[in-house]
N, C-alpha and C. Protein backbone atom coordinates (compact mmCIF):
# COMPACT_ATOMS: atom_id res chain seq x y z
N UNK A 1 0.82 -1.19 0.00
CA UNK A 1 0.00 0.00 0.00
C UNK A 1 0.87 1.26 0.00
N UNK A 2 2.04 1.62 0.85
CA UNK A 2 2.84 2.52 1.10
C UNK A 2 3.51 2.47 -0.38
N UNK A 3 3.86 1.85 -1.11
CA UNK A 3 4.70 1.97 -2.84
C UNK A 3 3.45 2.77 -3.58
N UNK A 4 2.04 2.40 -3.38
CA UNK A 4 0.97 3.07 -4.40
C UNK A 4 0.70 4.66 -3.89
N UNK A 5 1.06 4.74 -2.70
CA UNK A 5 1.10 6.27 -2.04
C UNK A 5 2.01 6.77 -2.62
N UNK A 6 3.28 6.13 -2.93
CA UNK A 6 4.72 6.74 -3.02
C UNK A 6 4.28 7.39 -4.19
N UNK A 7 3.78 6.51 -4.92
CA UNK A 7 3.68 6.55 -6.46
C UNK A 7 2.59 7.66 -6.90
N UNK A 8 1.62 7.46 -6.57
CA UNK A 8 0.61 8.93 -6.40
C UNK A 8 1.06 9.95 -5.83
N UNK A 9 1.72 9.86 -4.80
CA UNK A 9 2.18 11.28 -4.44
C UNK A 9 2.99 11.97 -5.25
N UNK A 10 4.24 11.11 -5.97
CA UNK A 10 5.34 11.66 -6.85
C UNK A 10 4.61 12.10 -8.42
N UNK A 11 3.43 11.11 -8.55
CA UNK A 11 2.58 11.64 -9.70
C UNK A 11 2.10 13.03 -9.45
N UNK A 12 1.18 13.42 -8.29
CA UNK A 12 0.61 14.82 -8.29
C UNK A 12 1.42 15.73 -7.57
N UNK A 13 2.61 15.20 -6.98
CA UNK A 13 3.56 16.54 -6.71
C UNK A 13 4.43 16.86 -8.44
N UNK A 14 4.70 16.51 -8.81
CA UNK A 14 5.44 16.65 -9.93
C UNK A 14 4.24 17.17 -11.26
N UNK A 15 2.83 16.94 -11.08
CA UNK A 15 2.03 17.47 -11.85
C UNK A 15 1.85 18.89 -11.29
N UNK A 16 1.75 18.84 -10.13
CA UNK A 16 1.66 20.41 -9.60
C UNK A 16 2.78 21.66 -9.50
N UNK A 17 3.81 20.67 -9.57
CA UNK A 17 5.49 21.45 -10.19
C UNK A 17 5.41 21.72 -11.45
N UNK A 18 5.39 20.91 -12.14
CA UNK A 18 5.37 21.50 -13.96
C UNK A 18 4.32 22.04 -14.58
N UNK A 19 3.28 22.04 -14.38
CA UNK A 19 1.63 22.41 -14.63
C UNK A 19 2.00 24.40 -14.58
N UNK A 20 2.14 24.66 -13.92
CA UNK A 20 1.85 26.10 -13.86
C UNK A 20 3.15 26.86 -14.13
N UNK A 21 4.88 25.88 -14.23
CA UNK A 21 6.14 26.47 -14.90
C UNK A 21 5.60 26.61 -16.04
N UNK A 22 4.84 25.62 -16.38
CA UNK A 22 4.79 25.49 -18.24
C UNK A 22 3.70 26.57 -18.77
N UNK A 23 2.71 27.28 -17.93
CA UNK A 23 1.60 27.61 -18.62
C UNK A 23 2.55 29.46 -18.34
N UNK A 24 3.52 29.11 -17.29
CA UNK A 24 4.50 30.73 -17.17
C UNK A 24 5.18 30.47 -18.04
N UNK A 25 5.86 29.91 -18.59
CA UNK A 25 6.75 29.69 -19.53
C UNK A 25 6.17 30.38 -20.94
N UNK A 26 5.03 30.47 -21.16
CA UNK A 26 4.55 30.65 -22.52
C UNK A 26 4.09 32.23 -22.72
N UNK A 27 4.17 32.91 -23.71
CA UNK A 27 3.71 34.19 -23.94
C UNK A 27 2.62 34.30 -25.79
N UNK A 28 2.56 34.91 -25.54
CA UNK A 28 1.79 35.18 -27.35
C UNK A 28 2.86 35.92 -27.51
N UNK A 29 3.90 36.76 -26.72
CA UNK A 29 4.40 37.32 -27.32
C UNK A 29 6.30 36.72 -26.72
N UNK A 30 6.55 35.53 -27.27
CA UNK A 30 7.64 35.22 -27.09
C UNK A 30 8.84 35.37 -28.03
N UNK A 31 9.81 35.33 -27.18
CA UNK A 31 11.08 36.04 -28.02
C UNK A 31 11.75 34.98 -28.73
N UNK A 32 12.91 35.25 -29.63
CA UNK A 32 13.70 34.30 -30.44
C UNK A 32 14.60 33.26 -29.58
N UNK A 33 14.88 34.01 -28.39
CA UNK A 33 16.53 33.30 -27.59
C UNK A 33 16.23 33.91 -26.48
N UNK A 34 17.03 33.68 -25.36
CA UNK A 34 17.10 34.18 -24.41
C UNK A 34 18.69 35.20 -24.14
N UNK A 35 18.80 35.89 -23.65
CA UNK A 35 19.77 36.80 -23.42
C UNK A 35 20.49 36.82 -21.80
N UNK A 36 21.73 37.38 -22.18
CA UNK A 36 22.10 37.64 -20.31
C UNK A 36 22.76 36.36 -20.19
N UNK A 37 22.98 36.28 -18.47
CA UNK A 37 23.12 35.00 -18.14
C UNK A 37 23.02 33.70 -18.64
N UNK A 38 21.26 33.80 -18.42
CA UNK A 38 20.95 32.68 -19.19
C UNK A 38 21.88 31.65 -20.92
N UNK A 39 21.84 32.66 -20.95
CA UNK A 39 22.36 32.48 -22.28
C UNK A 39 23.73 32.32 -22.75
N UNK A 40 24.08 32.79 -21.71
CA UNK A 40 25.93 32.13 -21.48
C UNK A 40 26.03 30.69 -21.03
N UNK A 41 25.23 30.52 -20.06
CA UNK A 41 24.75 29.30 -19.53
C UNK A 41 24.57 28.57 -20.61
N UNK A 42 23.99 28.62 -21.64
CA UNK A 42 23.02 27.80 -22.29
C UNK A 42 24.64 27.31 -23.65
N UNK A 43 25.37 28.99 -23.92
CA UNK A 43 26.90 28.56 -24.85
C UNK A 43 27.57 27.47 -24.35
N UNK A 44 27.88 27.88 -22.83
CA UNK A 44 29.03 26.87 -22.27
C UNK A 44 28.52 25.63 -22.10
N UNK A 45 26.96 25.45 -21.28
CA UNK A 45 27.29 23.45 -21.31
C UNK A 45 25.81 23.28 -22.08
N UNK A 46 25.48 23.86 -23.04
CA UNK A 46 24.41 23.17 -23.72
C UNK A 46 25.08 23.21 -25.60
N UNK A 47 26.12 24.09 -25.66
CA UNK A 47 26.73 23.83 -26.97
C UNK A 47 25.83 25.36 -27.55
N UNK A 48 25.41 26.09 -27.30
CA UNK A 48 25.03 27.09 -27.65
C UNK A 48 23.54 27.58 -27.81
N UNK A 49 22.56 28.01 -28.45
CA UNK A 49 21.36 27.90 -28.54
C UNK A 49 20.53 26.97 -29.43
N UNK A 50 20.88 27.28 -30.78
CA UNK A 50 20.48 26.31 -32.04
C UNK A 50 20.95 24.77 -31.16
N UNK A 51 21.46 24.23 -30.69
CA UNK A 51 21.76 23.09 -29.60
C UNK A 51 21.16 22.22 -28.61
N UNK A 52 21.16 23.59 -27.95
CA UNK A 52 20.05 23.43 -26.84
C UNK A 52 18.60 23.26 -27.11
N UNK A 53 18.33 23.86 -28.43
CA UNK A 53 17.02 23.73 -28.95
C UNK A 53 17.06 22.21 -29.49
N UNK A 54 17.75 21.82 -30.16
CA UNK A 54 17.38 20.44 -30.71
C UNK A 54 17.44 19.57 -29.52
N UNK A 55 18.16 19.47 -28.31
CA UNK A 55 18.48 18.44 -27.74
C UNK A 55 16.62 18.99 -26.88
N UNK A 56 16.21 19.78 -26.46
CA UNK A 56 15.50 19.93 -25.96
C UNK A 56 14.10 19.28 -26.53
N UNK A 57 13.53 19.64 -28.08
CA UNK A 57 13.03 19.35 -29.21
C UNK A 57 13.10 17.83 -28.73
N UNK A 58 14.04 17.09 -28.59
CA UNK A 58 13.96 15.83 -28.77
C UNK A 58 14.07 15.18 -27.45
N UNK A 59 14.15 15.71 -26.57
CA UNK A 59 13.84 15.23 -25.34
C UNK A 59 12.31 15.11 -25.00
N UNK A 60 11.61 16.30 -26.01
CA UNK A 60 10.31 16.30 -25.53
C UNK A 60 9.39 15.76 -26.32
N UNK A 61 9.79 15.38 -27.74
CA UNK A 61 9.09 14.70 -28.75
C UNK A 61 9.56 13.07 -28.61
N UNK A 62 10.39 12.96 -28.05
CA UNK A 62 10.78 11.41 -28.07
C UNK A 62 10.26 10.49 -26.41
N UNK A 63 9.85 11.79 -25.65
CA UNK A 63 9.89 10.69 -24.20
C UNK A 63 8.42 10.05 -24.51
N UNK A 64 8.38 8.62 -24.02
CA UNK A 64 7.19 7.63 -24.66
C UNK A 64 6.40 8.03 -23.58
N UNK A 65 5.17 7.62 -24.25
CA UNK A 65 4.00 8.28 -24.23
C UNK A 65 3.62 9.62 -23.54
N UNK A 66 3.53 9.75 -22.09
CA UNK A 66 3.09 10.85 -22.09
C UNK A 66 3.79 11.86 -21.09
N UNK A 67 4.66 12.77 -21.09
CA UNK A 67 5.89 13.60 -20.00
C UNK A 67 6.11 14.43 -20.54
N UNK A 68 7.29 15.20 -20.33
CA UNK A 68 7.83 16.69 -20.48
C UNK A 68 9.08 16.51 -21.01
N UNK A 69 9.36 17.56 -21.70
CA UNK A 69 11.10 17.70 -21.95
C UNK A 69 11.08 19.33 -21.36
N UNK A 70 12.58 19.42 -19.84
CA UNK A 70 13.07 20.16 -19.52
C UNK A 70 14.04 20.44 -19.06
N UNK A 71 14.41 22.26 -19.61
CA UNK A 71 15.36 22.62 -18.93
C UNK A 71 15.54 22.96 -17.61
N UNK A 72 16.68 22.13 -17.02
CA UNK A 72 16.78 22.40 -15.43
C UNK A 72 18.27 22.50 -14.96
N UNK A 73 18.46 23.42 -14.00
CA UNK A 73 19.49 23.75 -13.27
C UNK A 73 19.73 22.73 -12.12
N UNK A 74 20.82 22.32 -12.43
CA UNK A 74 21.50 21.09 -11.83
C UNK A 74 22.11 21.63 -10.80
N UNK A 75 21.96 21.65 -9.51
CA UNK A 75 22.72 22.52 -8.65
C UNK A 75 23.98 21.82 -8.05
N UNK A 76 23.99 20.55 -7.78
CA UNK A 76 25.50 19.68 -8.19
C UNK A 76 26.62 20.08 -9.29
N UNK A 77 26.39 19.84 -9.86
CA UNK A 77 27.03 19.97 -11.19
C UNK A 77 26.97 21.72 -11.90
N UNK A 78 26.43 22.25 -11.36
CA UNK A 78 26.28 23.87 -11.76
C UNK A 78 25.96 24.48 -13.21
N UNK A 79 24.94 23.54 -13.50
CA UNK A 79 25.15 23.73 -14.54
C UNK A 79 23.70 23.47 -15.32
N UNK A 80 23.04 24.16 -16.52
CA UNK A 80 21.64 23.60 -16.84
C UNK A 80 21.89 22.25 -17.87
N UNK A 81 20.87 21.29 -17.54
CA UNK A 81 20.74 20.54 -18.17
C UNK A 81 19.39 19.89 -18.58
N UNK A 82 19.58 19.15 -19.66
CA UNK A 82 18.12 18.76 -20.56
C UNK A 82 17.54 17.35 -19.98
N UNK A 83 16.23 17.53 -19.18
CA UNK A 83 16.29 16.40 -19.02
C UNK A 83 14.76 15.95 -19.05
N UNK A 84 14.33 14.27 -19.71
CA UNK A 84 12.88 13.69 -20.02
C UNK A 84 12.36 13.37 -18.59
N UNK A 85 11.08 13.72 -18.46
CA UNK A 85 10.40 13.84 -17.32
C UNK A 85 9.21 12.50 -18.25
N UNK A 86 9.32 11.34 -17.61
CA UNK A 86 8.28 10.19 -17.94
C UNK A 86 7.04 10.55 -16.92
N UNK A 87 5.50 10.67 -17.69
CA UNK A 87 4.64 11.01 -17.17
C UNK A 87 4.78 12.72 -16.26
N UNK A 88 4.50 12.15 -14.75
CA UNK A 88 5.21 13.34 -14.17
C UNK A 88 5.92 12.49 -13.02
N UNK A 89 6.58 11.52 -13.64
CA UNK A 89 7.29 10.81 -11.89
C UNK A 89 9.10 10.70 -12.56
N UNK A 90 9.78 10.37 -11.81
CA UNK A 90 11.48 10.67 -11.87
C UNK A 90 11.74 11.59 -11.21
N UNK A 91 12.21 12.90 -12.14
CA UNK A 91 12.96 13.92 -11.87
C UNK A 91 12.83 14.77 -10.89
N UNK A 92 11.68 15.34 -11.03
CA UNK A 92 11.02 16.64 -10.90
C UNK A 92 11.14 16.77 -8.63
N UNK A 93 11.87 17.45 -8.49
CA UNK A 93 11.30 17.32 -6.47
C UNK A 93 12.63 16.28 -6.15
N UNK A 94 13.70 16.06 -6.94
CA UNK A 94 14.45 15.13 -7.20
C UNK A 94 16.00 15.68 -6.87
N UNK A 95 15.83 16.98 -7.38
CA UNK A 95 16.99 17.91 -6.81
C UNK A 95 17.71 18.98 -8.16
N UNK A 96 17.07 18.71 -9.02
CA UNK A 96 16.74 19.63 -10.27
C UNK A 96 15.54 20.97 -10.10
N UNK A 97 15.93 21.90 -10.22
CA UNK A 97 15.14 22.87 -10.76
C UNK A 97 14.43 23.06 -12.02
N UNK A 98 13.68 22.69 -12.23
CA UNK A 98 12.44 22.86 -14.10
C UNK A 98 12.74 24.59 -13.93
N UNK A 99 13.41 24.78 -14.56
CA UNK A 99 13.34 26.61 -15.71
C UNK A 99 12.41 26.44 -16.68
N UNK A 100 12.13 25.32 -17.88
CA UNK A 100 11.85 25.46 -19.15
C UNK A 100 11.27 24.55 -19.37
N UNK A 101 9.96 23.94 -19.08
CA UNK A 101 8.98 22.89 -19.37
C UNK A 101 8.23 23.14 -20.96
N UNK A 102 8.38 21.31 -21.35
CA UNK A 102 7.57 21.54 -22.38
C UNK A 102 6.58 20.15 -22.04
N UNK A 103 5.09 20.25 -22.11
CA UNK A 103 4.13 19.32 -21.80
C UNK A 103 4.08 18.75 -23.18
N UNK A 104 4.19 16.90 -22.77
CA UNK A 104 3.73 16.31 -24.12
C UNK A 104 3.10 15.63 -23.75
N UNK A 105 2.05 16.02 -22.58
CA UNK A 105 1.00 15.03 -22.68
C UNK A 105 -0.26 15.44 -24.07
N UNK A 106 -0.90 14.24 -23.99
CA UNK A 106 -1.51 14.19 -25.27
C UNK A 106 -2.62 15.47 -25.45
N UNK A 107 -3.26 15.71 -23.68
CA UNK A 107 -4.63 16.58 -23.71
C UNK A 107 -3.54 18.00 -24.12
N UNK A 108 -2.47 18.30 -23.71
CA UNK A 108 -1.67 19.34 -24.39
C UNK A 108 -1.51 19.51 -25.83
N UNK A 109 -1.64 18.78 -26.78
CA UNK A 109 -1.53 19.40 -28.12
C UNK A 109 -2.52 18.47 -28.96
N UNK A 110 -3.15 17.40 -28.57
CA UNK A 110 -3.83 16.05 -29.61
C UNK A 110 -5.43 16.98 -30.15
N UNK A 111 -5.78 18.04 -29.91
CA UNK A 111 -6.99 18.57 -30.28
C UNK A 111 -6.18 19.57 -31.72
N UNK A 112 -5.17 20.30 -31.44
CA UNK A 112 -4.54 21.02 -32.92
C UNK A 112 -3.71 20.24 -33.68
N UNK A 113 -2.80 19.04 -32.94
CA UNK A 113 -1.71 18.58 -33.40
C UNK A 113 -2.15 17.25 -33.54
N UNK A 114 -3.60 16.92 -33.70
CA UNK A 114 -3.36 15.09 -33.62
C UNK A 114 -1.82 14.65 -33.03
N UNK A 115 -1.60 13.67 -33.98
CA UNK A 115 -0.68 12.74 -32.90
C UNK A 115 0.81 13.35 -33.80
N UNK A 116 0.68 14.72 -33.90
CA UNK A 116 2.05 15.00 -34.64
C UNK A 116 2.66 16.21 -33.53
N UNK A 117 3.99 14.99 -32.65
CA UNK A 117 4.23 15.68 -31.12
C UNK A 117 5.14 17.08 -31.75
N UNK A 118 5.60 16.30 -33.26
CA UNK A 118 6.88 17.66 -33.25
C UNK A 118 6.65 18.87 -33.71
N UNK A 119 5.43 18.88 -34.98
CA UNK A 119 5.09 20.33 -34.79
C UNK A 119 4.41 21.24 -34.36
N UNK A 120 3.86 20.30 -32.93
CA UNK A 120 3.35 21.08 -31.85
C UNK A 120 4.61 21.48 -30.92
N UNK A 121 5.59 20.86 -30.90
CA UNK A 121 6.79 21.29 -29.92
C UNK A 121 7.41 22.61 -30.79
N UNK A 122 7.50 22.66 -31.98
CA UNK A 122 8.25 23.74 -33.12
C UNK A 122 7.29 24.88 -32.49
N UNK A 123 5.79 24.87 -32.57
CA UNK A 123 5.40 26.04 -32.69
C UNK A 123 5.67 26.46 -30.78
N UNK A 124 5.83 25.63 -29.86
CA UNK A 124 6.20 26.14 -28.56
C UNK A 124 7.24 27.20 -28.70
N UNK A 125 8.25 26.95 -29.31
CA UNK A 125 9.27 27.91 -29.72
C UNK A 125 9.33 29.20 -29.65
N UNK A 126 8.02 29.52 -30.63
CA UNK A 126 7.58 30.87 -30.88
C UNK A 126 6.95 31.35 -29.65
N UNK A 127 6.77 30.46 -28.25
CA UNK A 127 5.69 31.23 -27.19
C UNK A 127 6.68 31.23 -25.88
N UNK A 128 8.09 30.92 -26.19
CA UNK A 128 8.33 30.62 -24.60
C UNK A 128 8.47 32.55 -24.39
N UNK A 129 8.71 32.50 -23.09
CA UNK A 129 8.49 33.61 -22.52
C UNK A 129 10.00 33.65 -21.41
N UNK A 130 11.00 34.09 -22.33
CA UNK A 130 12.18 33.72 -22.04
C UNK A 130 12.75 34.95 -20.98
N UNK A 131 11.82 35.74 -20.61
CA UNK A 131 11.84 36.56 -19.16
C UNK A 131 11.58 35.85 -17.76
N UNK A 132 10.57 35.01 -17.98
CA UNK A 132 10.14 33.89 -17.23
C UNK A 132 10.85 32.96 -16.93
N UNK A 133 12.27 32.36 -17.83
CA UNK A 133 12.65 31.09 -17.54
C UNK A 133 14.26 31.87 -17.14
N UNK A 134 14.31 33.16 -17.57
CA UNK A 134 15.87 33.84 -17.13
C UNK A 134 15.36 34.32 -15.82
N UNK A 135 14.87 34.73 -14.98
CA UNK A 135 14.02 34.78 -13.43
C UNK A 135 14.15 33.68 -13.28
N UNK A 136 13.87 32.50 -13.42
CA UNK A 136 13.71 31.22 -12.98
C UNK A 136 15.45 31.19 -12.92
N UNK A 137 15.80 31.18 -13.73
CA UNK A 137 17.24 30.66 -13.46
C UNK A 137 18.03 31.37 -12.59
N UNK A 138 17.67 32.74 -12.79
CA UNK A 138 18.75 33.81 -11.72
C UNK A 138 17.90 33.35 -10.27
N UNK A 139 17.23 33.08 -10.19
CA UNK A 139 16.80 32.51 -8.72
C UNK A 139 17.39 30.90 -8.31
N UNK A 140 17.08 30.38 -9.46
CA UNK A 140 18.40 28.71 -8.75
C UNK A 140 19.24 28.78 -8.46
N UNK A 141 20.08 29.31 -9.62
CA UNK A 141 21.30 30.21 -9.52
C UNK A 141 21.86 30.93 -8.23
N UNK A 142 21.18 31.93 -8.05
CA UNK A 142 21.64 32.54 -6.65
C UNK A 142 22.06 33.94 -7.12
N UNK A 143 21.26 34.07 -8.84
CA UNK A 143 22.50 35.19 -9.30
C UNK A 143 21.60 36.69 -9.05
């Protein structure tokens, strides 16, 4: 009984962690890149931006069936990194910070995008709200 608690709990704490990064994360009026900090961050250990975008892209179009691809500040290692969130259990409350959520559950894009995850992830692109996820980071950060 105590493993099916474990397991529900890590399900709706981790739904209630990424649920409302992701719906901040987004703007109608989002920018190309992020700037500043962030974005030095993103040269040195993500390989640059065009980079960070694909590895991200495919973290979030490839995790099976239904989870997130995000960017998170690794506070070990100092550093952001890309990482697949299965459903909402693993990562998330784990010792990673989520900056940059992308939802691939199905009720997230299967009404515009039928079952086509990647060019519903392309058009995310155009909405992140990269004021939102550089705050997010200067706060893990400490900066």
């Amino acid at each position: 009984m105590l493993v099916g608690l474990e397991k529900t709990f890590a399900f709706n704490l981790s739904g209630h962690v990424l649920h409302p990064i992701f719906w901040q994360n987004l703007s109608p009026d989002g920018g190309d890149r992020p700037d500043g900090a962030l974005a030095d961050a993103i040269d040195e250990h993500l390989g640059g931006f065009e980079a960070f975008k694909r590895q991200l892209t495919v973290a979030t179009t490839s995790v099976q069936g239904s989870g997130w691809g995000v960017l998170a500040w690794e506070p070990l290692g100092q550093r952001p990194i890309i990482e697949q969130v299965y459903d909402h259990h693993g990562n998330v409350g784990q010792g990673t910070t989520p900056l940059l959520v992308f939802d691939a559950w199905e009720h997230a894009y299967y009404l515009q995008y039928k079952n086509v995850r990647p060019d519903y992830v392309t058009k995310l692109w155009d909405l992140v709200n990269w004021e939102d996820v550089a705050a997010r980071y200067a706060a893990a950060t400490g900066a």
